[in-house]
Protein backbone atom coordinates (compact mmCIF):
# COMPACT_ATOMS: atom_id res chain seq x y z
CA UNK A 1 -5.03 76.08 -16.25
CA UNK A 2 -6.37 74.78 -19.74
CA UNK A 3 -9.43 72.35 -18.63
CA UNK A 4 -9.58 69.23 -21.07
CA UNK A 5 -12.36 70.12 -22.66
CA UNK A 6 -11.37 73.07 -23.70
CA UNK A 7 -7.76 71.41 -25.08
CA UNK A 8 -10.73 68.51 -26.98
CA UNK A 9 -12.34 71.97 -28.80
CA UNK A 10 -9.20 73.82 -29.62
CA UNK A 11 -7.98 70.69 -31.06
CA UNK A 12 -11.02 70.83 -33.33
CA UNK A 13 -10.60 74.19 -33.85
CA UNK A 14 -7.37 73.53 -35.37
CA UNK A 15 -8.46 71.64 -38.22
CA UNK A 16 -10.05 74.99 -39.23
CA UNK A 17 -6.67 76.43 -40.19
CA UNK A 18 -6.93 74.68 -43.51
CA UNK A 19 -8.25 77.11 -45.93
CA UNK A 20 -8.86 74.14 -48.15
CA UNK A 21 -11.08 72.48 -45.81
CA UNK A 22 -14.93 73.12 -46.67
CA UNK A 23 -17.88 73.83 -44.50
CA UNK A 24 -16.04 76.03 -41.54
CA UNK A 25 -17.20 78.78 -39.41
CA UNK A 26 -13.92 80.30 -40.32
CA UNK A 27 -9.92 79.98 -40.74
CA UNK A 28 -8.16 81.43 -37.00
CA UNK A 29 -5.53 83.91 -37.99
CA UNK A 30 -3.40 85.14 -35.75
CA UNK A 31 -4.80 87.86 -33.54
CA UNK A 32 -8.59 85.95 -33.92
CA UNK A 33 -10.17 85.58 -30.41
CA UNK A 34 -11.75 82.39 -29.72
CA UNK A 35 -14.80 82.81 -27.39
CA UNK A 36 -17.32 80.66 -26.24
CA UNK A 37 -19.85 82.18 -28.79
CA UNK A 38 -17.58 81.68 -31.74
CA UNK A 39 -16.25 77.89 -30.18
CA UNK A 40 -19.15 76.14 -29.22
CA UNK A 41 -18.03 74.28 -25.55
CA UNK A 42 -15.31 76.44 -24.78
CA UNK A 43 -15.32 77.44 -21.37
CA UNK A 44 -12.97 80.92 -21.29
CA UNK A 45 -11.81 82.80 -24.27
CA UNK A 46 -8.12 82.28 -26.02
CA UNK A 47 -5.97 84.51 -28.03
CA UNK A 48 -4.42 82.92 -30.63
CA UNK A 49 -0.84 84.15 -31.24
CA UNK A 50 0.12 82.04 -34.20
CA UNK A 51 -1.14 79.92 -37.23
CA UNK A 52 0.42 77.74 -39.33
CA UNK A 53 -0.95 76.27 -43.07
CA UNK A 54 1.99 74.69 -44.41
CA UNK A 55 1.02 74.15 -48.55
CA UNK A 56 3.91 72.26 -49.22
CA UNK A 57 3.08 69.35 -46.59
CA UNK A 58 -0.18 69.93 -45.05
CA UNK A 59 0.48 70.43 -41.57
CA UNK A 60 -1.69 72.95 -39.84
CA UNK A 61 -0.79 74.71 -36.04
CA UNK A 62 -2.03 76.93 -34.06
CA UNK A 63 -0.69 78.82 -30.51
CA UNK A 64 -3.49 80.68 -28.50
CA UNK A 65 -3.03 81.69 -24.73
CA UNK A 66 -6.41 82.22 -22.56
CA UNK A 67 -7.38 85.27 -21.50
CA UNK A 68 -7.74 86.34 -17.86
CA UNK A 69 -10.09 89.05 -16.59
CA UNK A 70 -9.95 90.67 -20.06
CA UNK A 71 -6.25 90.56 -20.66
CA UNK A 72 -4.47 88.07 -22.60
CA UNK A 73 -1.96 85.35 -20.04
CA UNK A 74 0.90 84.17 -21.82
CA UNK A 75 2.57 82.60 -18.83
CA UNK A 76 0.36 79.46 -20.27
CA UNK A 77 0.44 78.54 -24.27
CA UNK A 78 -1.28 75.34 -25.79
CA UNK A 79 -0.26 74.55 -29.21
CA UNK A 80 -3.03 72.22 -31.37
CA UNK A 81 -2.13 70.66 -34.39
CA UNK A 82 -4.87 69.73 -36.68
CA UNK A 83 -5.55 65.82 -37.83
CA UNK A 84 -5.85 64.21 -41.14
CA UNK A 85 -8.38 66.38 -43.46
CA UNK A 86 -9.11 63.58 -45.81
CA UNK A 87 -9.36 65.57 -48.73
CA UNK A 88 -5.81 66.39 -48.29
CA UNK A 89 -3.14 64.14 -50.50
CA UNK A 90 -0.70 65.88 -48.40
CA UNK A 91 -2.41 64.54 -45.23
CA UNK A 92 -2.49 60.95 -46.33
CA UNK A 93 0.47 60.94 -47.11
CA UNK A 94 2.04 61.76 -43.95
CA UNK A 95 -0.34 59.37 -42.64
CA UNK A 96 1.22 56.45 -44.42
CA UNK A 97 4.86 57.94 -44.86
CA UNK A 98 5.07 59.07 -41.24
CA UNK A 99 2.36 57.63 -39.32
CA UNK A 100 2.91 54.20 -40.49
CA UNK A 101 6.27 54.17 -42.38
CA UNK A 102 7.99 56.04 -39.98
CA UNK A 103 9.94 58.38 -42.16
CA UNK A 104 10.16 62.13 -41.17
CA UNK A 105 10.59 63.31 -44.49
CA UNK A 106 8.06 63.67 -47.65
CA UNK A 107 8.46 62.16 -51.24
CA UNK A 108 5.94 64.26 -53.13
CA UNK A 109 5.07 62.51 -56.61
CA UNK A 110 5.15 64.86 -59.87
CA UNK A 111 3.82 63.52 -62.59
CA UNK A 112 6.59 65.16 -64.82
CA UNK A 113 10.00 63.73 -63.00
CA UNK A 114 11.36 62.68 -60.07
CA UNK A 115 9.46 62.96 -56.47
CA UNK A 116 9.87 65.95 -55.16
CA UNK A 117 11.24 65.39 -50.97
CA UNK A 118 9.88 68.00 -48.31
CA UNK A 119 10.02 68.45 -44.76
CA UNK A 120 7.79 66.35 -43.03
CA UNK A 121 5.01 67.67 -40.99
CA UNK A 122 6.79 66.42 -37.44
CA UNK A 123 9.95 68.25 -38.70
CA UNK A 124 7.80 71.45 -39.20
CA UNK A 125 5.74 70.90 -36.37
CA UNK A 126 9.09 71.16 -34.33
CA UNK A 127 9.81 74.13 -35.86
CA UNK A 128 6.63 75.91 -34.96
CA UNK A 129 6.74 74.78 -31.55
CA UNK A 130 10.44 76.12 -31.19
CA UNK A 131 9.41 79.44 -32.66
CA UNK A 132 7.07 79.47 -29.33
CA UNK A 133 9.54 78.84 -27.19
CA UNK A 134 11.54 81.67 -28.73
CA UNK A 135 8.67 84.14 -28.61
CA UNK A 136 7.09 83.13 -24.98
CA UNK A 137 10.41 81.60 -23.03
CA UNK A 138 8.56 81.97 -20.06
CA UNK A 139 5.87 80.42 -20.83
CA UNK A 140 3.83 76.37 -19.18
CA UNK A 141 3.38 75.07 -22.86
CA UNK A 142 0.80 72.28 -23.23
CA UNK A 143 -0.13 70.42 -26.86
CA UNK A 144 -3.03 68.59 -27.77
CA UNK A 145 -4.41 67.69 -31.13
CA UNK A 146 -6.90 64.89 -32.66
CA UNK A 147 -5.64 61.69 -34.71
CA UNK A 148 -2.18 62.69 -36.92
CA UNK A 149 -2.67 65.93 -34.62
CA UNK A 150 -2.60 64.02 -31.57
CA UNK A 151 0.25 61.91 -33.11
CA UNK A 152 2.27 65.00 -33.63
CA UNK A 153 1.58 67.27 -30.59
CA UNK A 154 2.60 63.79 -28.27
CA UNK A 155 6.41 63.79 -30.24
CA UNK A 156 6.56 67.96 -29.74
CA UNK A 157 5.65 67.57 -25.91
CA UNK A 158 7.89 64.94 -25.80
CA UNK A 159 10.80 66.57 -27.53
CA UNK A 160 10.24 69.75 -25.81
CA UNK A 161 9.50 68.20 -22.22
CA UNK A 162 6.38 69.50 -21.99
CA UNK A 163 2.76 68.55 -21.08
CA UNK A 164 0.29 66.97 -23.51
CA UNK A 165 -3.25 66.00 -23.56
CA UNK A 166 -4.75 64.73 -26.54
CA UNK A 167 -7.29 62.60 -28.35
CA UNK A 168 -7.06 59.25 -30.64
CA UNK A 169 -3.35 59.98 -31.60
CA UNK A 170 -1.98 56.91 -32.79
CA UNK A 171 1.90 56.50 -31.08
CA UNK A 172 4.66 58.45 -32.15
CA UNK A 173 7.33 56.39 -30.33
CA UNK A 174 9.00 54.76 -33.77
CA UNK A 175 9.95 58.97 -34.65
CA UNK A 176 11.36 60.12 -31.07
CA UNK A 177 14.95 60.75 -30.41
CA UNK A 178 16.62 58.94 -27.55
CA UNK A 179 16.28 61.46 -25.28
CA UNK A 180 12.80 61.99 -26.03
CA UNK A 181 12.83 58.13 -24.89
CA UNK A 182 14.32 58.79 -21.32
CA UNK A 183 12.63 61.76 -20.72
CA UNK A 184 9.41 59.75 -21.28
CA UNK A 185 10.75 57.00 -18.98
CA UNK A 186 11.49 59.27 -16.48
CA UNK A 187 8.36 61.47 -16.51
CA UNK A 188 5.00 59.42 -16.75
CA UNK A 189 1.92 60.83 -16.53
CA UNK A 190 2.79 64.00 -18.05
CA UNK A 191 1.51 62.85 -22.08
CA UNK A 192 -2.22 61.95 -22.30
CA UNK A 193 -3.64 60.12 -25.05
CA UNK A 194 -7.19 59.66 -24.52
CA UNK A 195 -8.80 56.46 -26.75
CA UNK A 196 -11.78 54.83 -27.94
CA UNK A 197 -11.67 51.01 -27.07
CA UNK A 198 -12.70 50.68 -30.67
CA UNK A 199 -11.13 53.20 -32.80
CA UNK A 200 -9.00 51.30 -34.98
CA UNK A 201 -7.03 54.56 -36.20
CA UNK A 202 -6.71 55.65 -33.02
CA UNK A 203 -5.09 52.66 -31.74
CA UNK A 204 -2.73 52.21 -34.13
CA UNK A 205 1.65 51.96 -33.05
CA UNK A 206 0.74 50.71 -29.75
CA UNK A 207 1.57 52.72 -27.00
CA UNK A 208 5.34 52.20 -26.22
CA UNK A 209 4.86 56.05 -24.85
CA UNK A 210 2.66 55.20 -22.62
CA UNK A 211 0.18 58.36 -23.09
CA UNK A 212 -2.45 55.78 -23.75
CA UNK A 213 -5.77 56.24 -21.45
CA UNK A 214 -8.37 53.25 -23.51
CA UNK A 215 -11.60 53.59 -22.45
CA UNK A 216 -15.35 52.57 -24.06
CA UNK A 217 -16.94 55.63 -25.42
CA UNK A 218 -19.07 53.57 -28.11
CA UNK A 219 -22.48 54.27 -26.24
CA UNK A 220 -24.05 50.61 -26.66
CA UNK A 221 -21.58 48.90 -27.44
CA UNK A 222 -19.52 48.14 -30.76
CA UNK A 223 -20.68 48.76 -34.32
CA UNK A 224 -18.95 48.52 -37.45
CA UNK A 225 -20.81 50.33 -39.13
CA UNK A 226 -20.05 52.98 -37.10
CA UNK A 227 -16.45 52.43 -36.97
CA UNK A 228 -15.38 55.88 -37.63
CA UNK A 229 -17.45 57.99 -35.02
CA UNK A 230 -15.59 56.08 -32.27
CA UNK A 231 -12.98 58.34 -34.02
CA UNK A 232 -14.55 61.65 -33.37
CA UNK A 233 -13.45 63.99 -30.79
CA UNK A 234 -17.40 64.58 -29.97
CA UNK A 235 -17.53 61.11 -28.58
CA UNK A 236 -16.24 62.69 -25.52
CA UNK A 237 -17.92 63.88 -22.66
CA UNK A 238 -16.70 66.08 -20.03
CA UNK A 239 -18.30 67.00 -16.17
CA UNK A 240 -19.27 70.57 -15.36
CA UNK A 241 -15.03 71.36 -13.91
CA UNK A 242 -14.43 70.79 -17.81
CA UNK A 243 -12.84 67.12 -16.95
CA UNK A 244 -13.00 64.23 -18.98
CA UNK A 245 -15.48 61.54 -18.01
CA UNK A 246 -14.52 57.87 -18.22
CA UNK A 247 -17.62 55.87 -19.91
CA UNK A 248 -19.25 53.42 -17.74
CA UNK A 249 -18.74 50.82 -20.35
CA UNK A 250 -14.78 51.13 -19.88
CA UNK A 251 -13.23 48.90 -17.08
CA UNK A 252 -11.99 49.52 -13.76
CA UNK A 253 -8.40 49.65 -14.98
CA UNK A 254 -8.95 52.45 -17.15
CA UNK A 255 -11.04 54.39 -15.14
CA UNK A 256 -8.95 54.40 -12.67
CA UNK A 257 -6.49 55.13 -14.81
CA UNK A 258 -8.21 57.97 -16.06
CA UNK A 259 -8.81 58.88 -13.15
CA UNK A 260 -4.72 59.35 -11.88
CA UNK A 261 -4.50 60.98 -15.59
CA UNK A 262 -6.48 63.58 -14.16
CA UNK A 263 -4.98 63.95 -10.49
CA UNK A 264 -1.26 64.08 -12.54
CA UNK A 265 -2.58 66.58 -14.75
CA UNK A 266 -4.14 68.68 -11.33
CA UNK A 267 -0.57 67.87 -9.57
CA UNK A 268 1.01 69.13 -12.33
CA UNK A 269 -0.90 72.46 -12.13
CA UNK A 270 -0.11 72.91 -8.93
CA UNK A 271 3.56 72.24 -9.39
CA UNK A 272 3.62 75.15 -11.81
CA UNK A 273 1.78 77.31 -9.55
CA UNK A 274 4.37 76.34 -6.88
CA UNK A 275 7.61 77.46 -9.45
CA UNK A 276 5.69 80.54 -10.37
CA UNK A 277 5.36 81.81 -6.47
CA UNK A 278 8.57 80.93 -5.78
CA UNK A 279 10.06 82.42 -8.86
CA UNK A 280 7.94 85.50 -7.93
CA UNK A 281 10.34 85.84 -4.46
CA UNK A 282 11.59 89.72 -5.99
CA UNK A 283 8.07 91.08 -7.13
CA UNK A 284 5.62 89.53 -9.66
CA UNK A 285 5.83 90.16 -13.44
CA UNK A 286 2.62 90.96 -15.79
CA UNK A 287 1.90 87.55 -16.01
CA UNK A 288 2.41 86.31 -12.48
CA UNK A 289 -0.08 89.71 -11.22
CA UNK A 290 -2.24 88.36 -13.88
CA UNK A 291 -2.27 84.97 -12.24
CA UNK A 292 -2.39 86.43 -8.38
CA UNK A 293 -4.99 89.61 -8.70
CA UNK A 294 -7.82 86.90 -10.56
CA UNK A 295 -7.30 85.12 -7.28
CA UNK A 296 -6.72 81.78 -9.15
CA UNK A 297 -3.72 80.96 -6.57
CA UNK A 298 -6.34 80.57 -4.07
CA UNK A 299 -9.04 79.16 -5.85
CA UNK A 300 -6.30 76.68 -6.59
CA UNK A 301 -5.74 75.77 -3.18
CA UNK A 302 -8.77 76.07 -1.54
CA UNK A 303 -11.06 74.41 -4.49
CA UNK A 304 -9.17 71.93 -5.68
CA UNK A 305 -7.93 70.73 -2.12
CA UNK A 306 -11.61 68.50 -1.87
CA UNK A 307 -11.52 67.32 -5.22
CA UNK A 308 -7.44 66.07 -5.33
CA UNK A 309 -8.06 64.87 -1.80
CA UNK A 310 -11.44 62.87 -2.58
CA UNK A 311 -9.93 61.70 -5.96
CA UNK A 312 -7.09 59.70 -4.74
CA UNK A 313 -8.73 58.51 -1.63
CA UNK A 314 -11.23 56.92 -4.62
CA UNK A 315 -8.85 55.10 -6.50
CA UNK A 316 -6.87 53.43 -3.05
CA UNK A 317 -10.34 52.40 -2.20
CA UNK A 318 -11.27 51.05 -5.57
CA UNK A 319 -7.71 49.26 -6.28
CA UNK A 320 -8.69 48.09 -2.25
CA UNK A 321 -12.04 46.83 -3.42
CA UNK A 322 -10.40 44.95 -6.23
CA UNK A 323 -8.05 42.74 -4.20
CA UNK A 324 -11.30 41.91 -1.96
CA UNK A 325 -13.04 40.79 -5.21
CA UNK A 326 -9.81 38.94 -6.19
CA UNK A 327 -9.30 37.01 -3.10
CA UNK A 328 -13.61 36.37 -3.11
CA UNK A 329 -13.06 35.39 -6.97
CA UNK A 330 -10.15 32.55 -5.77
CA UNK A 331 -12.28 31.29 -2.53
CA UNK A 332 -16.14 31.09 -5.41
CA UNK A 333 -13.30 28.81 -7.61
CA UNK A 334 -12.09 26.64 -5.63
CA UNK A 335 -15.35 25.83 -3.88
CA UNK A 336 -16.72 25.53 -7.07
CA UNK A 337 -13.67 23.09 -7.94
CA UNK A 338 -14.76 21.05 -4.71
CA UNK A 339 -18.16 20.66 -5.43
CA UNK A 340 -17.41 19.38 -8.89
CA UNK A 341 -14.84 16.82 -7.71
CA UNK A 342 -16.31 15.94 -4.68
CA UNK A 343 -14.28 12.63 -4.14
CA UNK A 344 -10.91 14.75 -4.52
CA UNK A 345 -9.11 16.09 -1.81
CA UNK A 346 -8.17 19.61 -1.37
CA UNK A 347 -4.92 19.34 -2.62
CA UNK A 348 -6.03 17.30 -5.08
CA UNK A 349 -8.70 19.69 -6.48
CA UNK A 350 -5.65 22.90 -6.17
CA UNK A 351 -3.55 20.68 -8.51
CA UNK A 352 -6.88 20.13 -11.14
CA UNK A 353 -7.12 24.10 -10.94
CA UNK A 354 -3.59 24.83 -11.06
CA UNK A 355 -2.92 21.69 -13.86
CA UNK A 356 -6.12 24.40 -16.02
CA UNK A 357 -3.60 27.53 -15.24
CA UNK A 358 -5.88 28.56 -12.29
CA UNK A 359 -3.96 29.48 -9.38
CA UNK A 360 -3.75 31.91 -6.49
CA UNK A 361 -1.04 33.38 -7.92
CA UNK A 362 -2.33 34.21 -10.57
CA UNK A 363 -6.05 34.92 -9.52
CA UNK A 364 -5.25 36.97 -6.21
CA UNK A 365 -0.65 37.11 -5.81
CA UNK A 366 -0.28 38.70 -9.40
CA UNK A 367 -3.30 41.13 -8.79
CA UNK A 368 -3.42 41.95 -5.86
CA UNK A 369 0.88 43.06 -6.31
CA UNK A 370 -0.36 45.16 -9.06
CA UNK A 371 -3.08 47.27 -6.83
CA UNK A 372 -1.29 47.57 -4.11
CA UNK A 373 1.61 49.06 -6.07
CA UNK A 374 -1.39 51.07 -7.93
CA UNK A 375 -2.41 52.14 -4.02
CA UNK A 376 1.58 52.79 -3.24
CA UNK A 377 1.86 55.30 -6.10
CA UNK A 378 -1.69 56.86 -4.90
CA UNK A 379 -0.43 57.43 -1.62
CA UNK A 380 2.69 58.95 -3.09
CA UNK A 381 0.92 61.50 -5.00
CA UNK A 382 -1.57 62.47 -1.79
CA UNK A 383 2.04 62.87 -0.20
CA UNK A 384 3.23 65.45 -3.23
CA UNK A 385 -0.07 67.26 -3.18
CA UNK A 386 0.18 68.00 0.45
CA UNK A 387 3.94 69.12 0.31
CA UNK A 388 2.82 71.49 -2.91
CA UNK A 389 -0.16 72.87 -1.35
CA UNK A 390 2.00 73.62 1.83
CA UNK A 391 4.77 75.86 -0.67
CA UNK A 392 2.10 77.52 -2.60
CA UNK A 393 0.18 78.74 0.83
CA UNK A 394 3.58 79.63 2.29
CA UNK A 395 4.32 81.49 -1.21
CA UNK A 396 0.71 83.21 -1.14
CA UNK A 397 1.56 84.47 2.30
CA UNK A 398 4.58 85.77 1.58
CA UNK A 399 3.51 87.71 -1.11
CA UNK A 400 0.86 89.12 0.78
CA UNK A 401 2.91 90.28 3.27
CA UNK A 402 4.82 92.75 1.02
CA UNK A 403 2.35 93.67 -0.90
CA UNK A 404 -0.72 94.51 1.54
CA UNK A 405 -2.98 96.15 -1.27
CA UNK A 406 -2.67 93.44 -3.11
CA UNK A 407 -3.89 91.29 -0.49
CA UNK A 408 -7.21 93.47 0.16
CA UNK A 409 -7.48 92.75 -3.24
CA UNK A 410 -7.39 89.10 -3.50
CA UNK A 411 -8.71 88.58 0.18
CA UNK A 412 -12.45 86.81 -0.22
């Protein structure tokens, strides 16, 4: 699957659609391969199978689907929709009409009459993703997109029920239907909105989706004066499996949460994997052989097995280490309480902390319900990856088994 650093430079990518946008390498048409020569950071090579430059509202789009051992897998499509080109009226205007107003429509200004009113670019955003649907109904569709790109490709995946990762999107939530809602309530985890601590345009609506990941990419610390770069999609950094790397200015909380981001995102995967096997029961289509002869069903399995397993067992031990701080935080405070009032009695020096809104409750009882819940839903998932890695061996197998030349072929 997609890594997210390859989803952080084919949202950039997208921006390039804009053939009024200056100072590009080029504009992707459909048909254009994206390599790792042409897309510096890539790490495998996409088709792309549709553009989108919409003149009348500004919205730009683009489908590509990677390609596998020299041919082209559209059993997996990620849609990127470009961000606010500043030079663009059209752009800032969706920015405050949509972004901020919350209207899904255009009002266009002319000069000689009455505003002209449009389709907005989340209307015809939705259209283009539908149009995908139509053309690859089989398809694991994933968006992603930077700032207004972001903002739109979290309300598609959300719409559409499918998978996002993005970058400093600001939240969508004010534009999505009701069952857009529900399905967002019922599936977390699945929309990922990674943030700058200090992006103010990022950060803007909130995050009543919860697709919000906040971390500290500012590299020193906070600057105004560079306010915007905490804005820039090259303020990310990424390890050598192509995952995003939390800063080690961000706190615990949202490394961690990064962290279960990315073991969602790696369940997910495998979840897919798991349908396409079993869907596969009668004999595998172009895709699936695709899929099976590059032997990525196994490398699924067998390499991501150590880092899923060593991932989770991480977190528990980190949320595990933060209760122990918790409880050591309440004992340093109340000794330090005692040492301060040394006439008081204990009870009498609880009440001074508790009378200050210090209390283990809410120092070590309120935290400490919140890890272990953190740990509960940890232990859940290392359930879930053991039951999917169990189906998609059992599929492998079975596949082998009527197809023996295909399993000399796979065999390592």
């Amino acid at each position: 699957m997609t890594t997210e650093k390859d989803l952080n430079r084919l949202a950039d990518t997208s921006y390039w659609i804009d053939k009024g946008k200056e100072n590009i390498p080029f504009n992707p048409k459909k048909g254009t391969i994206l390599t790792p020569k042409t897309i510096k950071g890539l790490t495998q090579s996409y088709k792309v199978l549709k553009v989108e430059d919409n003149t009348k509202n500004g919205m730009q789009a683009m489908a590509v689907a990677p390609i596998k051992n020299g041919v082209v897998d559209t059993s997996e499509v990620i849609i990127a929709y470009a961000g606010t080109n500043f030079d663009d009226n059209l752009d800032r205007l969706t920015d405050t009409t949509t972004v901020v107003g919350g209207n899904m429509d255009l009002s266009i200004p002319k000069w000689w009459g009455s505003p002209e009113k449009v389709e907005g670019q989340a209307v015809t955003a939705q259209k283009f993703a539908i149009s995908i649907k139509e053309n690859y109904p089989k398809a694991v569709v994933t968006t992603t997109g930077h700032s207004l790109g972001e903002y739109l490709a979290i309300y598609i995946a959300a719409e559409n029920q499918w998978k996002n990762t993005g970058f400093n999107g600001p939240d969508p939530y004010s534009i999505l239907s009701d069952e857009a809602k529900q399905w967002i309530k019922d599936n977390p985890g699945l929309l990922i909105n990674y943030r700058n601590k200090h992006d103010k345009i990022g950060n803007y609506g909130g995050n009543k989706t919860g697709a919000a990941i906040l971390l500290d990419a500012s590299k020193g610390g906070y600057n105004p004066i560079k306010s915007l770069d905490y804005h820039d999609l090259s303020a990310w950094q990424f390890d050598k499996s192509g995952n995003l790397v939390a800063p080690g200015r961000s706190s615990r909380d949202s490394r961690l949460a990064q962290m279960e981001a990315t073991t969602r995102y790696q369940l997910w995967n495998l979840s897919v994997l798991s349908n396409k096997l079993r869907k596969g029961h009668g004999g595998l289509s172009s895709s699936e052989e695709i899929f099976i002869n590059s032997g990525e069903a196994l490398i699924v399995v067998n390499g991501v097995s150590t880092m899923m397993q060593d991932g989770l067992n991480t977190v528990i031990k980190e949320y595990q280490q933060a209760i122990t701080e918790a409880e050591a935080l309440w004992k340093e405070t109340v000794e330090r309480a005692q040492g301060i009032g040394m006439d008081l009695s204990y009870e009498e020096v609880i009440g001074a902390l508790a009378s200050g809104g210090a209390t283990q409750a809410n120092i070590v009882g309120e935290p400490t319900a919140f890890y272990e819940q953190r740990i509960a839903s940890a232990k859940q998932m290392l359930e879930e990856y053991t039951t999917l890695i169990t189906e998609i061996q059992t599929s492998i197998d079975q596949q082998l088994a009527k197809d023996q030349q295909l399993a000399k072929e796979i065999q390592f």
